[in-house]
C-alpha atoms as a PDB file:
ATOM      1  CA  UNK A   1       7.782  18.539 -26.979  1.00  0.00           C
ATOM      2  CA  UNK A   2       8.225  20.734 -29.898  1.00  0.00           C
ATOM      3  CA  UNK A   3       5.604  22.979 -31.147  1.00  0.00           C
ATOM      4  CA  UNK A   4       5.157  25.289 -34.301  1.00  0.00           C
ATOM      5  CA  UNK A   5       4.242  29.179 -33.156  1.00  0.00           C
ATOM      6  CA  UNK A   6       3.878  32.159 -35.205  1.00  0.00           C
ATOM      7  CA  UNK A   7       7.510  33.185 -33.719  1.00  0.00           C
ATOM      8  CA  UNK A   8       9.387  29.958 -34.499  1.00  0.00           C
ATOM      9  CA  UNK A   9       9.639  27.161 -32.681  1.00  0.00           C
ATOM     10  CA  UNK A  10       8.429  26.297 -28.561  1.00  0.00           C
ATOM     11  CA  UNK A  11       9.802  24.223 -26.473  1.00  0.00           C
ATOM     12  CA  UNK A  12       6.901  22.880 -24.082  1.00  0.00           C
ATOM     13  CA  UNK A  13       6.525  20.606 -21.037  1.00  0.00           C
ATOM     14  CA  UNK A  14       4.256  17.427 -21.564  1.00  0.00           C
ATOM     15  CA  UNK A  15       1.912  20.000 -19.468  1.00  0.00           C
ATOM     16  CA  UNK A  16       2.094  22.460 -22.076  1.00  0.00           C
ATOM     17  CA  UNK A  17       4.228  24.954 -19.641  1.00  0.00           C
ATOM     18  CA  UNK A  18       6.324  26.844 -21.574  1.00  0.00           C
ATOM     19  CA  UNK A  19      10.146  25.584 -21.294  1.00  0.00           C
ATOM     20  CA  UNK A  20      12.036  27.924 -23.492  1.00  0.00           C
ATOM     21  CA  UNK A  21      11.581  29.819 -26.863  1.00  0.00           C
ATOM     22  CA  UNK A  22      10.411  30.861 -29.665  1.00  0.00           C
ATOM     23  CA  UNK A  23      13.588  29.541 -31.479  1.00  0.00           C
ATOM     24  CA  UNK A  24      14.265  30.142 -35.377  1.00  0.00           C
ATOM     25  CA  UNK A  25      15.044  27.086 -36.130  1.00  0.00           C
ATOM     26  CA  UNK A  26      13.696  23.618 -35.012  1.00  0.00           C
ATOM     27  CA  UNK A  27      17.156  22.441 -34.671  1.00  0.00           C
ATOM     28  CA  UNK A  28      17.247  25.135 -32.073  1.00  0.00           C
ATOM     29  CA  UNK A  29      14.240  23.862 -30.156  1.00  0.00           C
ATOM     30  CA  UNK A  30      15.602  20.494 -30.400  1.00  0.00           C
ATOM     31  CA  UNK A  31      18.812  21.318 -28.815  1.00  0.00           C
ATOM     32  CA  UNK A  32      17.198  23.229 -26.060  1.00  0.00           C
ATOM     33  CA  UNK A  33      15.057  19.923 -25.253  1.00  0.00           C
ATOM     34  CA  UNK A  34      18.108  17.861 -25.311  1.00  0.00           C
ATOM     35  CA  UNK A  35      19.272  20.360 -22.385  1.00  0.00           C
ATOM     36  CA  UNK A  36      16.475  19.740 -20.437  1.00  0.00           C
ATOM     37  CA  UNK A  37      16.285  16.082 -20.464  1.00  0.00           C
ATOM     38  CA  UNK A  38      20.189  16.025 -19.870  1.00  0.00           C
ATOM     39  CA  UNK A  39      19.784  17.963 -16.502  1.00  0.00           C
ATOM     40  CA  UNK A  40      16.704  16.045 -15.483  1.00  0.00           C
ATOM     41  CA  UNK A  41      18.327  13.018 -15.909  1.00  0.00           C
ATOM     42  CA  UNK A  42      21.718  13.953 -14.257  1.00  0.00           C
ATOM     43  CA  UNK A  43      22.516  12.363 -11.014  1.00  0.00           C
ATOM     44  CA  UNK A  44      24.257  14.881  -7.872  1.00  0.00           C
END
């Protein structure tokens, strides 16, 4: 998920562990996510 912090944008687990940021931009954040899910989803 993406969350609003005084630095920008967060990108956070569903656990609320930090997964990367702050970023400027949400578009940013919302590229960073699309990382993650790409490489959790990738098969060997």
């Amino acid at each position: 998920m993406i969350k609003k912090v005084k630095g920008g944008y967060r990108v956070l687990s569903e656990k609320g562990r930090n997964m990367g940021g702050p970023y400027k931009t949400r578009e940013e954040a919302a590229k960073r996510l699309r990382q993650i899910e790409f490489f959790k989803h990738k098969k060997g």
